[in-house]
Protein backbone atom coordinates (compact mmCIF):
# COMPACT_ATOMS: atom_id res chain seq x y z
CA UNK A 1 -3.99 18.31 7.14
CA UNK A 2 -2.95 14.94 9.14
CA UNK A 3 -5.70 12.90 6.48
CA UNK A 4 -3.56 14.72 3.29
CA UNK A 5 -0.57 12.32 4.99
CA UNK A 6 -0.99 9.85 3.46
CA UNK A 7 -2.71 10.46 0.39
CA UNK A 8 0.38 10.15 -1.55
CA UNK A 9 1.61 7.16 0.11
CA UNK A 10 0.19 3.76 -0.06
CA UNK A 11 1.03 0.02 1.07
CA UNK A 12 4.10 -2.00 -0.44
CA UNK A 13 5.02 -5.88 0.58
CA UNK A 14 7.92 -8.07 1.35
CA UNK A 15 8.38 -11.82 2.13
CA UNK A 16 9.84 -12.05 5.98
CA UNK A 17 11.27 -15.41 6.87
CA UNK A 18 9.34 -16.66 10.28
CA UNK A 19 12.45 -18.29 12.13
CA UNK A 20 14.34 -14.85 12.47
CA UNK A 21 12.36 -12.72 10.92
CA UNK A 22 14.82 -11.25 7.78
CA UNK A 23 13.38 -10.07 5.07
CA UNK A 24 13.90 -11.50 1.08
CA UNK A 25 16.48 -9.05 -0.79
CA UNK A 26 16.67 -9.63 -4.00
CA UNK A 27 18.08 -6.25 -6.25
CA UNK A 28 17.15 -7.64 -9.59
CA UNK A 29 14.14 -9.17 -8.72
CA UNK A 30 15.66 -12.09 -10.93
CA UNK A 31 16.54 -14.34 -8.12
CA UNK A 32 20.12 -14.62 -9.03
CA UNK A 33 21.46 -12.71 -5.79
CA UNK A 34 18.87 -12.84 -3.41
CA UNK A 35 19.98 -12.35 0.46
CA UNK A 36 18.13 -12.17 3.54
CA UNK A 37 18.36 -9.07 5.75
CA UNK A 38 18.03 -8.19 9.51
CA UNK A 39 17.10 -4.58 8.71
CA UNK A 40 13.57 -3.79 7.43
CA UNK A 41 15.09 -1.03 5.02
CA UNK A 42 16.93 -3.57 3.47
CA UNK A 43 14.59 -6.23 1.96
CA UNK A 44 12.84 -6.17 -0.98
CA UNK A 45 9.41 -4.04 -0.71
CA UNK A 46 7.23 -4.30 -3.90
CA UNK A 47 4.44 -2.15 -5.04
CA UNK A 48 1.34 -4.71 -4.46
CA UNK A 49 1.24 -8.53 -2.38
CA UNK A 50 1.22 -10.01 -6.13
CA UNK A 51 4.75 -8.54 -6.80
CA UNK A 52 5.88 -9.70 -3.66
CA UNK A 53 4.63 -13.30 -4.25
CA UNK A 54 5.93 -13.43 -7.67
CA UNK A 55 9.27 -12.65 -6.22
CA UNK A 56 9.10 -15.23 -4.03
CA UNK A 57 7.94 -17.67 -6.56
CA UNK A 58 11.08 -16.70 -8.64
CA UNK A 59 13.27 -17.39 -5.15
CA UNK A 60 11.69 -21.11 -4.76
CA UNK A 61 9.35 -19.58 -1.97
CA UNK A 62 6.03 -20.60 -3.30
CA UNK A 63 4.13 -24.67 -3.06
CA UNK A 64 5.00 -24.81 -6.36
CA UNK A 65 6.49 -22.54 -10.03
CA UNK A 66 2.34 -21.56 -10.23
CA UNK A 67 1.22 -21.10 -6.92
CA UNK A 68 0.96 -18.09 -5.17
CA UNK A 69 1.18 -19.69 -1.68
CA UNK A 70 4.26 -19.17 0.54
CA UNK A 71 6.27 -22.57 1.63
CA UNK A 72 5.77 -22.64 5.11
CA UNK A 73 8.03 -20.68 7.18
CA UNK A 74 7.60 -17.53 5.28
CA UNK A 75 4.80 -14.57 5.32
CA UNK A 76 4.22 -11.46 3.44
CA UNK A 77 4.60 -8.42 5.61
CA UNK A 78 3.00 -5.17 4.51
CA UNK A 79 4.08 -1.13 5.45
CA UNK A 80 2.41 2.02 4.85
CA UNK A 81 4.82 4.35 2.83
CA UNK A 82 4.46 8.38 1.69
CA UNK A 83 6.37 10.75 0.06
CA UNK A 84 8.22 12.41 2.68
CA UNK A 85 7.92 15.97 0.73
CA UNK A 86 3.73 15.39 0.58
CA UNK A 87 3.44 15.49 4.33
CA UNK A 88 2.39 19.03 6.13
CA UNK A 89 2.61 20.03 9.30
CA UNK A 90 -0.75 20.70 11.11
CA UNK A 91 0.91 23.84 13.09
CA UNK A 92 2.20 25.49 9.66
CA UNK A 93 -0.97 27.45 8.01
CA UNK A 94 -0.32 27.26 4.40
């Protein structure tokens, strides 16, 4: 079942900053309180690159208030998630 894995899963984005690599928290998405973090689990991850880059157009991140390019210094990262409960164990026989 290891190509079930990630069926229920997908890809989600952040914006890392390239001098120490931290990643863009912001918990409104508003840019009123954003922070950046050391951890990976604690930045920002958004459902598609677009989101991402939106967010860091609303954090002053992007050329310009309508461009979708990143200031340099700063790069969208991308993960693989899943649901943790969707994953099966090859050994267990359902």
């Amino acid at each position: 079942m290891a190509a079930q894995e990630r069926e229920q899963g997908g890809i989600e984005y952040a914006i890392v900053r390239d001098e120490d690599g931290a990643y863009l928290f912001d918990p409104e998405g508003d840019g009123t309180d954003p922070s950046w973090e050391a951890d990976v689990d604690n930045g920002s991850w958004w459902g598609t690159e677009a989101e991402a880059l939106a967010n860091a157009n609303t954090n002053g991140l992007t050329e310009s208030a309508d461009s979708d390019e990143l200031v340099p210094g700063y790069h969208v990262a991308s993960r693989p998630w899943y649901y943790d409960d969707d994953l099966v164990d090859d050994a267990i026989e359902p």
